[in-house]
Protein backbone atom coordinates (compact mmCIF):
# COMPACT_ATOMS: atom_id res chain seq x y z
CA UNK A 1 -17.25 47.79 69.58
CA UNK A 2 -13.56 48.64 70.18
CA UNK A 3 -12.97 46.41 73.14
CA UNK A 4 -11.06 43.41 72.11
CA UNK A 5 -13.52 40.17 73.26
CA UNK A 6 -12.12 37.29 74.89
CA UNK A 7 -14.05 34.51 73.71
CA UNK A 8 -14.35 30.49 75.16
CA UNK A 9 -15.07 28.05 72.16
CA UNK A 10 -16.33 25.04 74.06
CA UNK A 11 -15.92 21.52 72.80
CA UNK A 12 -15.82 18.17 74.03
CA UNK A 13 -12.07 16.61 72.72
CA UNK A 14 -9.40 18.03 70.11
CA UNK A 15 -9.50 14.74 69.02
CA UNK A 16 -10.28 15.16 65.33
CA UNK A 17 -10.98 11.17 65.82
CA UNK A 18 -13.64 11.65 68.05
CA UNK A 19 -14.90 14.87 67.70
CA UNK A 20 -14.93 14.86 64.03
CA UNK A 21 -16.42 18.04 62.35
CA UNK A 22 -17.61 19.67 65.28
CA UNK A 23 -14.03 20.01 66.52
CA UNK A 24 -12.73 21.29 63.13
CA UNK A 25 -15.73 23.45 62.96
CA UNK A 26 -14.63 25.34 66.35
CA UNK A 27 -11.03 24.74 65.17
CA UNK A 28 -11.40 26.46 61.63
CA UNK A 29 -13.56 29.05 63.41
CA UNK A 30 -10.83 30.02 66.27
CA UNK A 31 -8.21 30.73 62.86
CA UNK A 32 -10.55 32.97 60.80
CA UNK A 33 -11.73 35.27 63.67
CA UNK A 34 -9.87 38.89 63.32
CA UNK A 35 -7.50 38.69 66.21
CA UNK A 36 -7.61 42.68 66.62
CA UNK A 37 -10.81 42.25 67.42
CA UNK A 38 -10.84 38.39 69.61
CA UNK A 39 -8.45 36.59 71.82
CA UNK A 40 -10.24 33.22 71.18
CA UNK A 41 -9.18 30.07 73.44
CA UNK A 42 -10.34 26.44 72.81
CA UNK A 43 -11.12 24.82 75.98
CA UNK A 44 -11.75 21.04 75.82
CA UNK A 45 -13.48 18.90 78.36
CA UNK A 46 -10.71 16.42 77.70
CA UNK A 47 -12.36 13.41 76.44
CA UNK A 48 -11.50 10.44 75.82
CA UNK A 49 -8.17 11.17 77.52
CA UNK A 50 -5.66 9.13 75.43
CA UNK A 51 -2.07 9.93 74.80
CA UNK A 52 -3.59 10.94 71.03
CA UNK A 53 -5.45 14.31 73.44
CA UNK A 54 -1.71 15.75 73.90
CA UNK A 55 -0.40 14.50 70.04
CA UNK A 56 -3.65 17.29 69.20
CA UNK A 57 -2.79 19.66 71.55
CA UNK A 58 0.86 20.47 70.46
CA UNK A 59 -0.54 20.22 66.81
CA UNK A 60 -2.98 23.40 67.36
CA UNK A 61 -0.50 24.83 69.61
CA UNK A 62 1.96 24.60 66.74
CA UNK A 63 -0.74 26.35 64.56
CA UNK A 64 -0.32 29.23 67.23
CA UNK A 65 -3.56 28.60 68.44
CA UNK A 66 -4.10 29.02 72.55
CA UNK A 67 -5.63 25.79 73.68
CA UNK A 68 -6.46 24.51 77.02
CA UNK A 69 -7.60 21.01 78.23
CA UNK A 70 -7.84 19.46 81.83
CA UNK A 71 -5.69 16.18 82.06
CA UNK A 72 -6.92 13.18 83.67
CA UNK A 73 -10.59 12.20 81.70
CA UNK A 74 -11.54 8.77 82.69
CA UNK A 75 -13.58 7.11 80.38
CA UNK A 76 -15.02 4.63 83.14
CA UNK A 77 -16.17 7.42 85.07
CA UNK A 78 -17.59 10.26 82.54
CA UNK A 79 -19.77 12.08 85.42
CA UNK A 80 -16.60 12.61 87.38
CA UNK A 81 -14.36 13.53 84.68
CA UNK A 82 -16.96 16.17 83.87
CA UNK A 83 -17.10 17.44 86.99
CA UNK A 84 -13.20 18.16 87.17
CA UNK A 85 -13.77 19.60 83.69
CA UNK A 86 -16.00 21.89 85.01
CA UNK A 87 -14.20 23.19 87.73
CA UNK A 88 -11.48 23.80 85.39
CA UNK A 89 -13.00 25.48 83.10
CA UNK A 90 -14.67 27.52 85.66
CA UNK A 91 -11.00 28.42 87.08
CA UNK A 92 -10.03 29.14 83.59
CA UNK A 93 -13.24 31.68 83.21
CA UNK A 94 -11.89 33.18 86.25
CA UNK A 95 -8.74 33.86 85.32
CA UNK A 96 -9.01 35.36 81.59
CA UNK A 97 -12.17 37.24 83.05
CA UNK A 98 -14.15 35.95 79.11
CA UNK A 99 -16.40 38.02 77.54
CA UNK A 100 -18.60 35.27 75.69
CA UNK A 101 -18.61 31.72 75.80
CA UNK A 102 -19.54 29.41 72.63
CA UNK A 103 -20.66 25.58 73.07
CA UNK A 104 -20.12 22.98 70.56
CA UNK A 105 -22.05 19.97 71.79
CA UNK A 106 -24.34 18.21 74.01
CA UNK A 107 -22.27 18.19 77.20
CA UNK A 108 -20.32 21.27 76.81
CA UNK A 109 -23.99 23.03 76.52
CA UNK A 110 -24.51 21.82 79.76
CA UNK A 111 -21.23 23.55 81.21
CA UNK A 112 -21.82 26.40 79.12
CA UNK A 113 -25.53 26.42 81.62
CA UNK A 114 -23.59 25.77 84.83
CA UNK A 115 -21.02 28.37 84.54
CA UNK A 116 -23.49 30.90 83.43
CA UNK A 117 -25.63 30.02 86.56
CA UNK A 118 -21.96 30.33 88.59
CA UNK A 119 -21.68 33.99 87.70
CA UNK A 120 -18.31 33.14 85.27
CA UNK A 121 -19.24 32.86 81.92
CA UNK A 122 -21.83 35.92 81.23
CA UNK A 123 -22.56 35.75 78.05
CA UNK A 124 -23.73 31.90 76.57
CA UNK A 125 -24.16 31.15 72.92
CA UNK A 126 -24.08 27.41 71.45
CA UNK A 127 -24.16 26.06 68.02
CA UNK A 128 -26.36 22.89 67.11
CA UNK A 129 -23.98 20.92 65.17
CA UNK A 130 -26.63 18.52 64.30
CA UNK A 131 -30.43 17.62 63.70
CA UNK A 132 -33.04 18.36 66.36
CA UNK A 133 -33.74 15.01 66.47
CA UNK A 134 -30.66 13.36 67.36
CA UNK A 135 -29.73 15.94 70.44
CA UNK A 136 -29.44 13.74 73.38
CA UNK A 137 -31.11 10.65 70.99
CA UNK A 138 -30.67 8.43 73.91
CA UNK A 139 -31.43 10.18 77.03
CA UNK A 140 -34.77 11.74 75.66
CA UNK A 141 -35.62 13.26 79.06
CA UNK A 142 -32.61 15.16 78.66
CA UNK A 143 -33.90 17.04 75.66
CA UNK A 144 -37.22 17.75 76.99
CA UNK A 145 -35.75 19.45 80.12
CA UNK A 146 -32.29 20.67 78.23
CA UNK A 147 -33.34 21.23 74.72
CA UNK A 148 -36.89 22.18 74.83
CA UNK A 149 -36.89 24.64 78.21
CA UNK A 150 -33.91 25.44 79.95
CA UNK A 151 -31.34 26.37 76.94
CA UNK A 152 -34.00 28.95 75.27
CA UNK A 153 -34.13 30.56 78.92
CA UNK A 154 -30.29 30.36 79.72
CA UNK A 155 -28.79 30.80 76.23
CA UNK A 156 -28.40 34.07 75.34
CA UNK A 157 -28.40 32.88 71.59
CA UNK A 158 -28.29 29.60 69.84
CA UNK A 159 -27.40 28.89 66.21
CA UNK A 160 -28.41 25.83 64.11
CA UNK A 161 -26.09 24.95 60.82
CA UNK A 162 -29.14 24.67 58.63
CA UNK A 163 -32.77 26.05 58.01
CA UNK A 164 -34.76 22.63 59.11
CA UNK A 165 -32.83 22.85 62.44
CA UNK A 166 -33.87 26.60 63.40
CA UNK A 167 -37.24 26.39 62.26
CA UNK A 168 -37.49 23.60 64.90
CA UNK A 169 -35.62 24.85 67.47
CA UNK A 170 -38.02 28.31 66.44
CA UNK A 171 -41.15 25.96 66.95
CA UNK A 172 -40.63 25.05 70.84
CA UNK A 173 -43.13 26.20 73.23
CA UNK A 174 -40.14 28.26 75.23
CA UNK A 175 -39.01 30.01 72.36
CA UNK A 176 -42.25 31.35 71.37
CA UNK A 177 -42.77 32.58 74.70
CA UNK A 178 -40.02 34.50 74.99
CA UNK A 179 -38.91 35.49 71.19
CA UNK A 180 -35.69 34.00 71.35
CA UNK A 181 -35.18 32.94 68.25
CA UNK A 182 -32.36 30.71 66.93
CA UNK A 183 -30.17 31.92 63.55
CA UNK A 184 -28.75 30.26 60.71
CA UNK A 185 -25.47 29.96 59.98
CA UNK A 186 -24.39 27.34 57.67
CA UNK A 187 -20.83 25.73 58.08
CA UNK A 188 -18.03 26.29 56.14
CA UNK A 189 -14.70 25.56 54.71
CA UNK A 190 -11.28 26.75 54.40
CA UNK A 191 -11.31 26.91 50.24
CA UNK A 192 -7.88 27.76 50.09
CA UNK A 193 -6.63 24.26 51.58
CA UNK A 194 -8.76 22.49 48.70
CA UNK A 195 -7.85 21.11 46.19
CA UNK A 196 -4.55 20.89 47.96
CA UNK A 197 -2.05 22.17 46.13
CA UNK A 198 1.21 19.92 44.07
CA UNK A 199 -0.85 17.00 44.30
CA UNK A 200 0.58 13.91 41.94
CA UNK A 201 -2.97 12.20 41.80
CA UNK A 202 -1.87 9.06 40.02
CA UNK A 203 0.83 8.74 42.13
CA UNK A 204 -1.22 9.27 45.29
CA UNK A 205 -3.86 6.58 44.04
CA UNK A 206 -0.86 4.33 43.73
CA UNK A 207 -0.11 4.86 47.17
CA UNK A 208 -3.81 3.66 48.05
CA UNK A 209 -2.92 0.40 46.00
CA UNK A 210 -5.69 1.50 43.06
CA UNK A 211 -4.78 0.49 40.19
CA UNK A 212 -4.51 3.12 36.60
CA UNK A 213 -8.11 3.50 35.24
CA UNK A 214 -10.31 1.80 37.95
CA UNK A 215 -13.28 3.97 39.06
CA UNK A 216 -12.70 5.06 42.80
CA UNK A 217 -15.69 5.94 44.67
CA UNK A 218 -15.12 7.27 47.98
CA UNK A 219 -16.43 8.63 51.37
CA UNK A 220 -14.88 10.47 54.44
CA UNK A 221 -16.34 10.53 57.52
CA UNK A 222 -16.81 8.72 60.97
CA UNK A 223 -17.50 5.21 60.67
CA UNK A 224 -21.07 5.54 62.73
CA UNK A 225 -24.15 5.28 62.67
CA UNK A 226 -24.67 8.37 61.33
CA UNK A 227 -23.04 8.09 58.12
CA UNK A 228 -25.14 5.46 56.76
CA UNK A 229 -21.47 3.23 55.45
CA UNK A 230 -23.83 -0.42 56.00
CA UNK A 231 -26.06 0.59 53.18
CA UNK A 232 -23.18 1.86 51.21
CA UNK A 233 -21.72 -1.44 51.61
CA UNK A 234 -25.31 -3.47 50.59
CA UNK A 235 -24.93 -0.93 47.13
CA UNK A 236 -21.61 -2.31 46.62
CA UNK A 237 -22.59 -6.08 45.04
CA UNK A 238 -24.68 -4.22 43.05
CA UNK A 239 -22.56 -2.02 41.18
CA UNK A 240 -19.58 -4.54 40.73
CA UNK A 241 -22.09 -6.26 38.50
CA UNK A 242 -22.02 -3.38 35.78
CA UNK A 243 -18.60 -1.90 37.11
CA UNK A 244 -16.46 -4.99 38.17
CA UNK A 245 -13.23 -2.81 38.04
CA UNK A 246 -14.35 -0.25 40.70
CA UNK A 247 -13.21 0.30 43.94
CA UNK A 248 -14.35 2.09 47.22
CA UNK A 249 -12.52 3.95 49.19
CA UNK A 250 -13.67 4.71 52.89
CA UNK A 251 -11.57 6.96 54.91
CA UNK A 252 -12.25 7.19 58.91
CA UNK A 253 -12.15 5.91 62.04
CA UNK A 254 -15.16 5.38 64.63
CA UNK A 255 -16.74 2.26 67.00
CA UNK A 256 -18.00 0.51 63.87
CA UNK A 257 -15.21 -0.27 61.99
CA UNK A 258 -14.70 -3.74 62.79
CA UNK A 259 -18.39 -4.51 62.14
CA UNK A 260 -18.55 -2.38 59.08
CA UNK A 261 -15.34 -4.60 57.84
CA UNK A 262 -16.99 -8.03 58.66
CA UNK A 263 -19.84 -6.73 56.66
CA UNK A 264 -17.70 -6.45 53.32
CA UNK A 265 -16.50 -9.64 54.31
CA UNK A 266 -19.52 -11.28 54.68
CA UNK A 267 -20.78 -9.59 51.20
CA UNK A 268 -18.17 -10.76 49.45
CA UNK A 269 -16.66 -7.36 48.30
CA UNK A 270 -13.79 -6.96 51.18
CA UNK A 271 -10.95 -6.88 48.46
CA UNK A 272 -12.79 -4.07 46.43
CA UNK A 273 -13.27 -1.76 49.95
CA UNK A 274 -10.19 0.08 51.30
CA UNK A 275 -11.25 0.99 54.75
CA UNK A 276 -7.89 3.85 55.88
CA UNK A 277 -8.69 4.82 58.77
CA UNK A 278 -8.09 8.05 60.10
CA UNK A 279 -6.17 10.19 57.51
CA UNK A 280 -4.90 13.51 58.20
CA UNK A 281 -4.50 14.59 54.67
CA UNK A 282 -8.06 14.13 53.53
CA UNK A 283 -7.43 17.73 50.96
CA UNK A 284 -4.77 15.67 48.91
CA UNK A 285 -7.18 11.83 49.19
CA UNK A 286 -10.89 13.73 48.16
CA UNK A 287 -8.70 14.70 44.36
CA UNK A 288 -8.24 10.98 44.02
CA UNK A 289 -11.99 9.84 44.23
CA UNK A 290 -13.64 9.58 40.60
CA UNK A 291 -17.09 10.03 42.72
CA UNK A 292 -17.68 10.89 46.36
CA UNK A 293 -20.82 9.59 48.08
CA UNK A 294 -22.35 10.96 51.55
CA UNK A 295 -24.68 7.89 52.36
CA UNK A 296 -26.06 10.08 55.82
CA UNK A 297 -28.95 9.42 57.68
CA UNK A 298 -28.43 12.56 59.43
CA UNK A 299 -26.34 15.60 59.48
CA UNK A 300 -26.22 19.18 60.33
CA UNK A 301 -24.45 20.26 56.93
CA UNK A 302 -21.81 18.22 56.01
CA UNK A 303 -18.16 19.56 55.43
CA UNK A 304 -17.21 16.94 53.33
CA UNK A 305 -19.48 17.68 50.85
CA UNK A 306 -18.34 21.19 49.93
CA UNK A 307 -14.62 19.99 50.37
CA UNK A 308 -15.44 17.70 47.76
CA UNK A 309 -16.74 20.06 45.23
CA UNK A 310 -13.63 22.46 45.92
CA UNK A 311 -11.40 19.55 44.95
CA UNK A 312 -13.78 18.98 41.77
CA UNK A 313 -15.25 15.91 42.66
CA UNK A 314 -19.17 14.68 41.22
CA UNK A 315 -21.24 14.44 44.78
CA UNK A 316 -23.84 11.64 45.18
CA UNK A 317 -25.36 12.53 48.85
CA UNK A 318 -28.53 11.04 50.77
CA UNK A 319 -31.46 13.62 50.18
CA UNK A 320 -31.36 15.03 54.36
CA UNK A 321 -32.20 18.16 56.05
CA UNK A 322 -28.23 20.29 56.08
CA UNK A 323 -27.66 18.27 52.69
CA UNK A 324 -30.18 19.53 51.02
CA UNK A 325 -29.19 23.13 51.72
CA UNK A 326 -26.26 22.57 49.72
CA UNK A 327 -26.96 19.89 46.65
CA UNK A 328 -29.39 20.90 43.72
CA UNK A 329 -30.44 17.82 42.28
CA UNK A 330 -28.78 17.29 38.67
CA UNK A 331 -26.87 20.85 39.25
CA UNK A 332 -24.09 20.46 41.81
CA UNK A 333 -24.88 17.24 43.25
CA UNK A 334 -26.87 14.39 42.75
CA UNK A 335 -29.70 13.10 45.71
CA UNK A 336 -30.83 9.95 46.65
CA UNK A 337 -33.02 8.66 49.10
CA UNK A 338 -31.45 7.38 52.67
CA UNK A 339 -31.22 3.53 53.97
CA UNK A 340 -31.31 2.65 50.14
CA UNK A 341 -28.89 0.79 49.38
CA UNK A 342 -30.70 -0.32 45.41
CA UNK A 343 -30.90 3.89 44.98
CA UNK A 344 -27.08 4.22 45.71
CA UNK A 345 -26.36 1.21 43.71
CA UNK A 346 -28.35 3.05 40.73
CA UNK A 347 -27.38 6.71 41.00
CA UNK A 348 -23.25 5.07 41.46
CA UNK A 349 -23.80 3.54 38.27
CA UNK A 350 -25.85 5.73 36.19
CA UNK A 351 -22.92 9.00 37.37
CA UNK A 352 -19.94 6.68 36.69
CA UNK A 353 -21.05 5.67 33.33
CA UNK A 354 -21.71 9.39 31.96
CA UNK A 355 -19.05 11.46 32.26
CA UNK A 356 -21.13 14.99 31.13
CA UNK A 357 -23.09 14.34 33.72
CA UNK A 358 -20.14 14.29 36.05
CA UNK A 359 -18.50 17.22 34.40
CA UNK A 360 -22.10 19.39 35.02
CA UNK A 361 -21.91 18.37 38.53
CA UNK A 362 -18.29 19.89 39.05
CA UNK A 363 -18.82 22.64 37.35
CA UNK A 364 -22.29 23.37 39.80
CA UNK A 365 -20.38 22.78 42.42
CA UNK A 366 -17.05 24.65 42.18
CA UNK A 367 -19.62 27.53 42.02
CA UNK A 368 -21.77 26.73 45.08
CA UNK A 369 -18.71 26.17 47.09
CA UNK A 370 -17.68 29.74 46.98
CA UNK A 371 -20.69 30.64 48.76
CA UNK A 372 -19.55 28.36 51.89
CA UNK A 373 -15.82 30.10 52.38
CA UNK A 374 -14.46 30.36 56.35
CA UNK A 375 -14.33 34.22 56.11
CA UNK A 376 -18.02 34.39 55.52
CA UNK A 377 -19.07 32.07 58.05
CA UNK A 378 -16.53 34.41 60.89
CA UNK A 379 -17.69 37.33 59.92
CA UNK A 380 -21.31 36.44 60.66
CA UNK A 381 -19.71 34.89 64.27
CA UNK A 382 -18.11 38.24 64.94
CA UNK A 383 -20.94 40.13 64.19
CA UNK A 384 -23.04 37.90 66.61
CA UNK A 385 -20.09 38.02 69.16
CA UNK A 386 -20.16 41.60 69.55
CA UNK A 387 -23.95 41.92 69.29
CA UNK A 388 -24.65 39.85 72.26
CA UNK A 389 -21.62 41.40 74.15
CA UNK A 390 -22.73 44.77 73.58
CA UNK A 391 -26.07 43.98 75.19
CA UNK A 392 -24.50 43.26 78.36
């Protein structure tokens, strides 16, 4: 196809805060497609709306990416704020006359439906950044009309991040029917930002108030539900009996931070957790961990886990669907079982106290890693890009 595309990615903030991975996902994406062959532009619904939206927007705009967000979300009145989204967006379709539009999450899937129905966006494709399971977890009526019937009908493709997530979406009654079928494509990771280069990592430990020779185990990630951090915390007690020098490091931001805090407290351990909050340099912190720990209950495929085996970090994950794509027990990772807080404990110990082990880990894992680079995860975009355009 010699036609340069104009593609929409779709997402629902630029807040790397609140949108987490999915936002870098469609971030990292918009940099690695072949601009000869794409003008990309990220359009964001807007949400939440802080002043932190427009500290994001000059950031990717400094990155020379083309970015475009309605002002003006109200979180007291999300229906509303959607709507005015919508109409944007719609005004935006209008005016750069797209080619394909891509949709990062629950509610942008839902414009991504109306505009097609509009006439404006003709060519649909979303990614499920997550399990089947928790799409629209709490509005399950929502995923029986949404999920299950009208986005195999309206979607002119769908992609899922990791095997168990296709084969369900593959499994729905609609699907069958009609021979859509959703594709793989797993995530991926720029490998040239990681380890991140220069990096004095004593110095840098110092700077997290560690002290020389303590065991730092860490984790990255939003401080929800999702990651599991409450039954990191209940492992904690545990392994200060056999390790009393070790620390834990948990990097993020996210609505349960104060409870996840009070938990430490009531546990006894605050003093040995460092929660950082939000960190923008996450490539120079993952280097400083002695052992990183994904403690999930769900995920799509998590980033964080192949950013910490490019920085040569040991990886002690919760054995989940996405997850399980990428660890082989005892080979480049090491797999427990989720909500169990005694099996963290356990596998924390047993890794920090043999340092082979460790070693065999990194050395699995610096080679797995190269299998989840940016460039191979774009070129299977373009390809799909010009494959549905071309049926037009």
């Amino acid at each position: 196809m010699s036609k340069r595309l104009k593609v929409i990615q779709l997402i629902y903030t630029v807040s790397l805060k609140e949108g987490g991975g999915i936002t870098r996902a469609a971030v990292e994406l918009a940099k690695k497609l072949d601009p000869a062959r794409f003008e990309i532009v990220i359009f964001s619904l807007g949400y939440p709306g802080t002043a932190e939206n427009c500290e994001w927007l000059d950031k990717y705009r400094d990155q020379g990416l083309q970015v475009v967000e309605p002002p003006g979300w109200d979180i007291r009145h999300p229906y509303r704020s959607f709507l005015r989204a919508l109409i944007a967006l719609q005004k935006e379709l209008s005016r750069r006359q797209a080619d394909l539009l891509h949709s990062h999450s629950e509610f942008t899937d839902i414009a991504a439906i109306c505009l097609k129905i509009m006439g404006v966006a003709p060519v649909i494709l979303r990614t499920v950044h997550y399990a089947y399971a928790q799409e629209w977890k709490k509005r399950p009526m929502r995923r029986l009309i949404l999920t299950n019937f009208l986005y195999p009908l309206l979607f002119d493709a769908e992609v899922a991040v990791n095997s168990t997530s296709t084969a369900r979406l593959n499994r729905r009654l609609i699907s069958r029917l009609t021979r859509r079928r959703a594709i793989c494509i797993h995530p991926a990771i720029p490998l040239e930002r990681f380890p991140a280069p220069q990096i004095d990592r004593l110095a840098k430990r110092r700077s997290l108030g560690v002290p020389d020779g303590a065991l730092l185990v860490g984790s990255v990630g939003r401080l929800a539900e999702q990651k599991g951090y409450r039954f990191l915390l209940d492992a904690i007690p545990k392994v200060l009996q056999r390790l009393p020098t070790a620390l834990f490091l948990i990097v993020g931001d996210g609505p349960l931070r104060a409870e996840l805090e009070a938990q430490s407290q009531t546990l006894g351990v605050r003093e040995k957790v460092i929660f950082t909050g939000g960190r923008e340099d996450v490539e120079e912190l993952l280097p400083c961990l002695d052992l990183f720990v994904s403690s999930s209950l769900w995920e799509g495929l998590p980033a964080v886990i192949l950013e910490s085996m490019a920085c040569n970090v040991p990886v002690l994950a919760t054995a989940i669907p996405g997850t399980q794509e990428v660890i082989e027990h005892g080979y480049n990772g090491w797999l427990v079982s989720p909500a169990d807080p005694v099996a963290l404990a356990e596998a924390i110990i047993q890794l920090a106290t043999q340092a082979e082990q460790r070693l065999a880990l990194i050395r699995g894992g610096s080679v797995t890693v190269q299998n989840f680079s940016m460039e191979k995860m774009a070129d299977r975009y373009a390809i799909l890009y010009e494959q549905l355009c071309s049926l037009r």
